[in-house]
PDB file of N, CA and C in Angstrom:
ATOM      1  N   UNK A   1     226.022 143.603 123.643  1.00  0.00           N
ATOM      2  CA  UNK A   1     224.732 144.237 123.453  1.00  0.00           C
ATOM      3  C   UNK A   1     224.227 144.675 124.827  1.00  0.00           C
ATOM      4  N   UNK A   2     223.750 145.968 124.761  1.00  0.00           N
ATOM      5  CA  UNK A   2     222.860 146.263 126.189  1.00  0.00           C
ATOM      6  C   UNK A   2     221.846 146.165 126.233  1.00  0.00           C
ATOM      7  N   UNK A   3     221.071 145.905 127.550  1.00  0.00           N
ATOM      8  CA  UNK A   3     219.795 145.884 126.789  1.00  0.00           C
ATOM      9  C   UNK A   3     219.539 147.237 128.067  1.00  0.00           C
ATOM     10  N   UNK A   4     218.703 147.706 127.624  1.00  0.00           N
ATOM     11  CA  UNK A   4     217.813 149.169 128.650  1.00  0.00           C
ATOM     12  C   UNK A   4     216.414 148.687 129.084  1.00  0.00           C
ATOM     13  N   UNK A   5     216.418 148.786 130.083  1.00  0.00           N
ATOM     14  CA  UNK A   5     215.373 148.215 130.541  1.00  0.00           C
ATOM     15  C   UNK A   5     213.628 149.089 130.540  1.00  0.00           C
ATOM     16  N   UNK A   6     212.592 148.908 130.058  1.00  0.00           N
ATOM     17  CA  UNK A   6     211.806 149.410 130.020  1.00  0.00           C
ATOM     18  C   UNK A   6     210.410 149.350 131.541  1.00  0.00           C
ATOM     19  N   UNK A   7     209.322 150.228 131.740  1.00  0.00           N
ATOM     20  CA  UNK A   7     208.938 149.840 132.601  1.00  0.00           C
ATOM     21  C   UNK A   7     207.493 149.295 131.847  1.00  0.00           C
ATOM     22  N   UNK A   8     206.949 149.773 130.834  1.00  0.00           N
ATOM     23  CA  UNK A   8     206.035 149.379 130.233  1.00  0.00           C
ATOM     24  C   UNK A   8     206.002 148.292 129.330  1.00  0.00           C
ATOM     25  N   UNK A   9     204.843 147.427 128.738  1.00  0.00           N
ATOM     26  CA  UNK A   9     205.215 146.864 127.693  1.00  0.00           C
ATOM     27  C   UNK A   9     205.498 147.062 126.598  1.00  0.00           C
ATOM     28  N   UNK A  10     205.419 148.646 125.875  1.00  0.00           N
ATOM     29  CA  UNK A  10     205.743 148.632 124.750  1.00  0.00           C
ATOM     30  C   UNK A  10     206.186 150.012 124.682  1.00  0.00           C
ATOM     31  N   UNK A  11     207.159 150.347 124.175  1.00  0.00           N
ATOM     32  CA  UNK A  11     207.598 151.815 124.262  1.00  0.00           C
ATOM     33  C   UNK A  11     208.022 152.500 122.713  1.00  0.00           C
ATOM     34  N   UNK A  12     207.428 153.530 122.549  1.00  0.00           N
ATOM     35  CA  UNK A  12     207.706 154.415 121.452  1.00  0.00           C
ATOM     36  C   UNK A  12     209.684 154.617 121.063  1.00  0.00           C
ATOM     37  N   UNK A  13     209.699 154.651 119.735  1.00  0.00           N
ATOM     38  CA  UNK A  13     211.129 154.640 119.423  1.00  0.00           C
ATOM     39  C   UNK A  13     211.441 156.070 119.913  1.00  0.00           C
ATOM     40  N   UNK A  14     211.442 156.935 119.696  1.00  0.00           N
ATOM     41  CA  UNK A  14     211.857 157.912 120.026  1.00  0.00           C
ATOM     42  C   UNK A  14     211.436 158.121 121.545  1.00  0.00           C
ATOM     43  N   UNK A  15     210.902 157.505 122.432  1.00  0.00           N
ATOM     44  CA  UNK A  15     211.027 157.631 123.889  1.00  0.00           C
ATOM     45  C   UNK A  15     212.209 156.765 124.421  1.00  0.00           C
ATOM     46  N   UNK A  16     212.415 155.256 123.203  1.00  0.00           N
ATOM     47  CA  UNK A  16     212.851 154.646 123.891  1.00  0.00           C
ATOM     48  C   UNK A  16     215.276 154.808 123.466  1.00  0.00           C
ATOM     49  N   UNK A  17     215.125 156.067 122.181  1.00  0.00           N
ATOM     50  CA  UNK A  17     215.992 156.623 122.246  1.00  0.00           C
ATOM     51  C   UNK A  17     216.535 157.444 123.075  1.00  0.00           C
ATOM     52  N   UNK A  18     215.623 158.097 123.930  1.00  0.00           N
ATOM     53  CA  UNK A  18     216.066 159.273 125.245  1.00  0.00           C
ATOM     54  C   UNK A  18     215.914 157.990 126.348  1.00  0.00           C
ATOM     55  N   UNK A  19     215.549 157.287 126.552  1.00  0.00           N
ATOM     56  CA  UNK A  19     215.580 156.154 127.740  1.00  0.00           C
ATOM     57  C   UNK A  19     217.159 155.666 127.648  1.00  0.00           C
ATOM     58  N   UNK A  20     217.658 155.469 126.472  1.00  0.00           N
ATOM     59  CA  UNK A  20     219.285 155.104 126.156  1.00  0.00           C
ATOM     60  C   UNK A  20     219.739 155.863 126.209  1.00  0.00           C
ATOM     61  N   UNK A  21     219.637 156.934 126.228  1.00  0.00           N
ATOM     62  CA  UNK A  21     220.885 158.213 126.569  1.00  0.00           C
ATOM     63  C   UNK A  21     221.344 158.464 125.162  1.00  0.00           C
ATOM     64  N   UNK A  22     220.422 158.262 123.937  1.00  0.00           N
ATOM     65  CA  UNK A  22     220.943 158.521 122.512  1.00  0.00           C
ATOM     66  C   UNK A  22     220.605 159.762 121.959  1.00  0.00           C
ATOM     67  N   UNK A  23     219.816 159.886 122.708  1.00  0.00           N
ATOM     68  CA  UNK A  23     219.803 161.724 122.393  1.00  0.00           C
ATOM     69  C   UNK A  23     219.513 162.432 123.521  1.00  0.00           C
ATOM     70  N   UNK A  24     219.215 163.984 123.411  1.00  0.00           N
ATOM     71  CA  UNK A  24     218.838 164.663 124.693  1.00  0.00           C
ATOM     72  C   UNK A  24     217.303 164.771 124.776  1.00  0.00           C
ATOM     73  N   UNK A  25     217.035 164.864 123.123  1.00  0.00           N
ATOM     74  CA  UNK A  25     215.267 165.451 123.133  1.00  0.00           C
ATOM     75  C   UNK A  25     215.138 164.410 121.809  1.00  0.00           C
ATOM     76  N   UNK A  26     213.362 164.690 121.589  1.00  0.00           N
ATOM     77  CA  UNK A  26     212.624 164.374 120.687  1.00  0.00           C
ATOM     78  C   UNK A  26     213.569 165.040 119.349  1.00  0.00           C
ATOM     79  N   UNK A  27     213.394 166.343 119.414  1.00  0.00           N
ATOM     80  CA  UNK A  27     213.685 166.512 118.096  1.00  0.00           C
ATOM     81  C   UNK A  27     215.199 166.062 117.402  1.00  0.00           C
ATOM     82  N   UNK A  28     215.946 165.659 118.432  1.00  0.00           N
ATOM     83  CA  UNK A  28     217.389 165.218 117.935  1.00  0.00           C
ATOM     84  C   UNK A  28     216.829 163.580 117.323  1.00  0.00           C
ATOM     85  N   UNK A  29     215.954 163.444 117.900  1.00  0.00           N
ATOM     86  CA  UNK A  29     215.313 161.836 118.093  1.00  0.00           C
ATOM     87  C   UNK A  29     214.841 161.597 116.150  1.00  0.00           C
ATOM     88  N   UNK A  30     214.007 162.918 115.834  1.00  0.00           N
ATOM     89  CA  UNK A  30     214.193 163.013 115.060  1.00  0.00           C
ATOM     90  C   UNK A  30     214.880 162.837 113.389  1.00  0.00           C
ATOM     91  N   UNK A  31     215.773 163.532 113.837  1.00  0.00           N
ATOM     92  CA  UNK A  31     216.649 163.833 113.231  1.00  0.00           C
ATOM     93  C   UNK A  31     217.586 162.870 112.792  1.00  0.00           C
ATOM     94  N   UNK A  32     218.103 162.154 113.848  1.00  0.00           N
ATOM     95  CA  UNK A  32     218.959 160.828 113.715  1.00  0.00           C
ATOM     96  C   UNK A  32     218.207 159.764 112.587  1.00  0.00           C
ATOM     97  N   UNK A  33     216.709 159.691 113.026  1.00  0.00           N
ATOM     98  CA  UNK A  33     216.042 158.949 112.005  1.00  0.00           C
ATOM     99  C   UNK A  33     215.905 158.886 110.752  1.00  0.00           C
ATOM    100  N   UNK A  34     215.512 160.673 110.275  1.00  0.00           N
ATOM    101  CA  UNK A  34     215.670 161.098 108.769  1.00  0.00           C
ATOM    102  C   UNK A  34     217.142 160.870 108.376  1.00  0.00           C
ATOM    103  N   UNK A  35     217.936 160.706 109.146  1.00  0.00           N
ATOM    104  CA  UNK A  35     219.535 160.491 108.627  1.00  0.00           C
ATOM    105  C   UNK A  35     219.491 158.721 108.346  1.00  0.00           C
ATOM    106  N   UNK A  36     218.970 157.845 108.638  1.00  0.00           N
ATOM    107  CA  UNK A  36     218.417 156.495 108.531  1.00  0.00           C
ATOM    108  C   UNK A  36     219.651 155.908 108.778  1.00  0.00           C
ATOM    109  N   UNK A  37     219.890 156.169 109.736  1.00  0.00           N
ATOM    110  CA  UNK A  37     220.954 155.381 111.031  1.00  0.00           C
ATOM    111  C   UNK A  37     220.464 154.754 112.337  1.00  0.00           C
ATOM    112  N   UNK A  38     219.449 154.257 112.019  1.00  0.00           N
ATOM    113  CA  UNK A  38     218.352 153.737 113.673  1.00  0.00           C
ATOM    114  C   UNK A  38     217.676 152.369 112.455  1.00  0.00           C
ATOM    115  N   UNK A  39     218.074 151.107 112.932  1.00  0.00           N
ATOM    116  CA  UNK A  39     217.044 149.889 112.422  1.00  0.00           C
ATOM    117  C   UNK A  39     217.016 149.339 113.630  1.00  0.00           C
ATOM    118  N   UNK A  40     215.873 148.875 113.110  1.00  0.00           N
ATOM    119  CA  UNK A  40     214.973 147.989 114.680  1.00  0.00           C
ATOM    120  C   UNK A  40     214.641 146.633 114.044  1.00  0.00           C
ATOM    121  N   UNK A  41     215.388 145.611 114.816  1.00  0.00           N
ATOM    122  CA  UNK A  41     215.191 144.330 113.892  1.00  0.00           C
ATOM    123  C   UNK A  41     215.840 144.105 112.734  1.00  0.00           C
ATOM    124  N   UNK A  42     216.775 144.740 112.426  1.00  0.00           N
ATOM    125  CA  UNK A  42     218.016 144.686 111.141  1.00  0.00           C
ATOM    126  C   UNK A  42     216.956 145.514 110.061  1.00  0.00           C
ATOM    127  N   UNK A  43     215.508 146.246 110.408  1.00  0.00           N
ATOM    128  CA  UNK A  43     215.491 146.961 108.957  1.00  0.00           C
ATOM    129  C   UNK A  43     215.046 148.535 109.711  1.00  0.00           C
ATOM    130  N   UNK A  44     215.949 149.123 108.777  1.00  0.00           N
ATOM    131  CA  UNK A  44     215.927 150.718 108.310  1.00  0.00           C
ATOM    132  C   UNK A  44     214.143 151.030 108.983  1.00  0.00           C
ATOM    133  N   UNK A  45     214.668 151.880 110.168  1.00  0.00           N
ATOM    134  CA  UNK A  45     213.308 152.363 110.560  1.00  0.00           C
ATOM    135  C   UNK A  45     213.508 154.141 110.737  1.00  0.00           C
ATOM    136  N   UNK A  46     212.445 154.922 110.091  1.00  0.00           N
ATOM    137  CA  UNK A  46     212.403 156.540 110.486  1.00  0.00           C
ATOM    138  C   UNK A  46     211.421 156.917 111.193  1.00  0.00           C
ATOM    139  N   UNK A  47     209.872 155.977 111.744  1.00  0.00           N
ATOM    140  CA  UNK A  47     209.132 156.443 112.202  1.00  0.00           C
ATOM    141  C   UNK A  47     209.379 156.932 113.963  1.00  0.00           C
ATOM    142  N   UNK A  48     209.508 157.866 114.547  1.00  0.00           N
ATOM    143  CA  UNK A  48     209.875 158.060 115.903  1.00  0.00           C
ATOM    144  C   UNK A  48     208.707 157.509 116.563  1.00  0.00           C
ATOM    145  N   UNK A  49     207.616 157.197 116.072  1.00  0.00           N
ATOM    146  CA  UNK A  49     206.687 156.574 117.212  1.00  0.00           C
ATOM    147  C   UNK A  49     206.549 154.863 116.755  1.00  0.00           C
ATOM    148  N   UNK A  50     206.499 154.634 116.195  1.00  0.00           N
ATOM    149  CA  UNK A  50     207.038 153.161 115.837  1.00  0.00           C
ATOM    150  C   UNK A  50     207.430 152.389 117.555  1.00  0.00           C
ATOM    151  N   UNK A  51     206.308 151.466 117.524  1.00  0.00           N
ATOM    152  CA  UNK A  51     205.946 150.847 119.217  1.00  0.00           C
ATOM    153  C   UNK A  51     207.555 149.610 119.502  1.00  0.00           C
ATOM    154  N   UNK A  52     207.643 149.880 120.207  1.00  0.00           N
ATOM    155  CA  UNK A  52     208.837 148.724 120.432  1.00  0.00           C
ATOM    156  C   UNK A  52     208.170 147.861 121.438  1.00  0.00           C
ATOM    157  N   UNK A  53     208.917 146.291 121.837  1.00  0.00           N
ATOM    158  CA  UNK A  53     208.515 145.697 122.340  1.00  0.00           C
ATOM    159  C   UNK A  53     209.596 145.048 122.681  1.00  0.00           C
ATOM    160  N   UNK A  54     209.045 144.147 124.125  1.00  0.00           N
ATOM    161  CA  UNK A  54     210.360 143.661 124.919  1.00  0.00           C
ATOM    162  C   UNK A  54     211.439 142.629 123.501  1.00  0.00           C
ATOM    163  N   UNK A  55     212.433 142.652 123.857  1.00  0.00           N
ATOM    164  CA  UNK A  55     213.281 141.595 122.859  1.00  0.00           C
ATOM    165  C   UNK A  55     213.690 142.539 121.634  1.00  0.00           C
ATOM    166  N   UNK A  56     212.686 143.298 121.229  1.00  0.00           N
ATOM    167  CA  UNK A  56     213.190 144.483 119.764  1.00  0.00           C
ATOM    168  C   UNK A  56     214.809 144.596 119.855  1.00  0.00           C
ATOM    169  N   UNK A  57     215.184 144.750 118.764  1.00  0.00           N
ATOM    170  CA  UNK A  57     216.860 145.071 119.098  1.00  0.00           C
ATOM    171  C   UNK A  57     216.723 146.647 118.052  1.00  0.00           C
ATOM    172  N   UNK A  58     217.600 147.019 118.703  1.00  0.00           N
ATOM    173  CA  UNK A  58     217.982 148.671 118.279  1.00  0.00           C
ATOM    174  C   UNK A  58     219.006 148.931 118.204  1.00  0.00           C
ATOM    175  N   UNK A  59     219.126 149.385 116.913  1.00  0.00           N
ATOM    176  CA  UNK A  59     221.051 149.657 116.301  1.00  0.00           C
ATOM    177  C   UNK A  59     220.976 150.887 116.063  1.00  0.00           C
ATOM    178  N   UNK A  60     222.024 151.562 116.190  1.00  0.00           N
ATOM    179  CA  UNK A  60     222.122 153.341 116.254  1.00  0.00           C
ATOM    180  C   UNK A  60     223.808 153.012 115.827  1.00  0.00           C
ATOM    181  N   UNK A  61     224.443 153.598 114.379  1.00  0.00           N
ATOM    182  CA  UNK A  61     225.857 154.048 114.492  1.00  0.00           C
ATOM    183  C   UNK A  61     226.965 152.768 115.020  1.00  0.00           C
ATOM    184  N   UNK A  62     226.094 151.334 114.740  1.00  0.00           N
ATOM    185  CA  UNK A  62     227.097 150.171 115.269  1.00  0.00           C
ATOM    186  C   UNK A  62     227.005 149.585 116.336  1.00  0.00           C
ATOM    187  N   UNK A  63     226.073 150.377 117.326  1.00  0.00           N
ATOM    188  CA  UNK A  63     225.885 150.447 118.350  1.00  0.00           C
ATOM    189  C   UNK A  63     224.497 149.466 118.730  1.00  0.00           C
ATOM    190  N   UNK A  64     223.927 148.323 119.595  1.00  0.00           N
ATOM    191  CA  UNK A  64     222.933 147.567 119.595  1.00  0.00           C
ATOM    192  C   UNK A  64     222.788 147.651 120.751  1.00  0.00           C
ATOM    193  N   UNK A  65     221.284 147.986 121.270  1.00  0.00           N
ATOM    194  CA  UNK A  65     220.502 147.547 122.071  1.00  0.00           C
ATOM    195  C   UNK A  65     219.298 147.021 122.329  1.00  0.00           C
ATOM    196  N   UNK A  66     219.135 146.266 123.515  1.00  0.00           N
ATOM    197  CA  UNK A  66     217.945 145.155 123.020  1.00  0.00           C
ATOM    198  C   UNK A  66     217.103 145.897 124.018  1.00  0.00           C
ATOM    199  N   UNK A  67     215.683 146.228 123.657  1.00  0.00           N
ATOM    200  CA  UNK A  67     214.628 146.422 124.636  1.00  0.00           C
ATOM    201  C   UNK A  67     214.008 145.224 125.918  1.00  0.00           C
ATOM    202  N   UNK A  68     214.174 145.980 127.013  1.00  0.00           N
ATOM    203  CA  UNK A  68     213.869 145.141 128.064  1.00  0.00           C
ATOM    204  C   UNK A  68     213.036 144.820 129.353  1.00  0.00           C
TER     205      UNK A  68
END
């Protein structure tokens, strides 16, 4: 698991998808979501602003990272 390190305490999902290098922009940020391949905490999340917080874990495609 990686974790990406944040500088704030709480960071938006779709900011904190371009902070991982999981997309290029918002609207891909998007997009990935309506495809409902992004859970935060093992459940199915689509909201791109949906607040994350240190420890959150984030799965994309098999792929896990923990906010940090």
């Amino acid at each position: 698991m990686r974790e990406v390190a944040t500088r704030e305490g709480a960071i938006r999902l779709g900011q904190f998808l371009k902070l991982a290098d999981l997309v290029a922009a918002g609207s891909d940020a998007k997009a990935m979501l309506a495809d409902g391949v992004v859970t935060v905490n093992g459940e199915p999340e689509t909201r791109r602003g949906r607040q994350l917080v240190k420890g959150d874990i984030v799965a994309v495609d098999g792929r896990e990272l923990r906010v940090g």
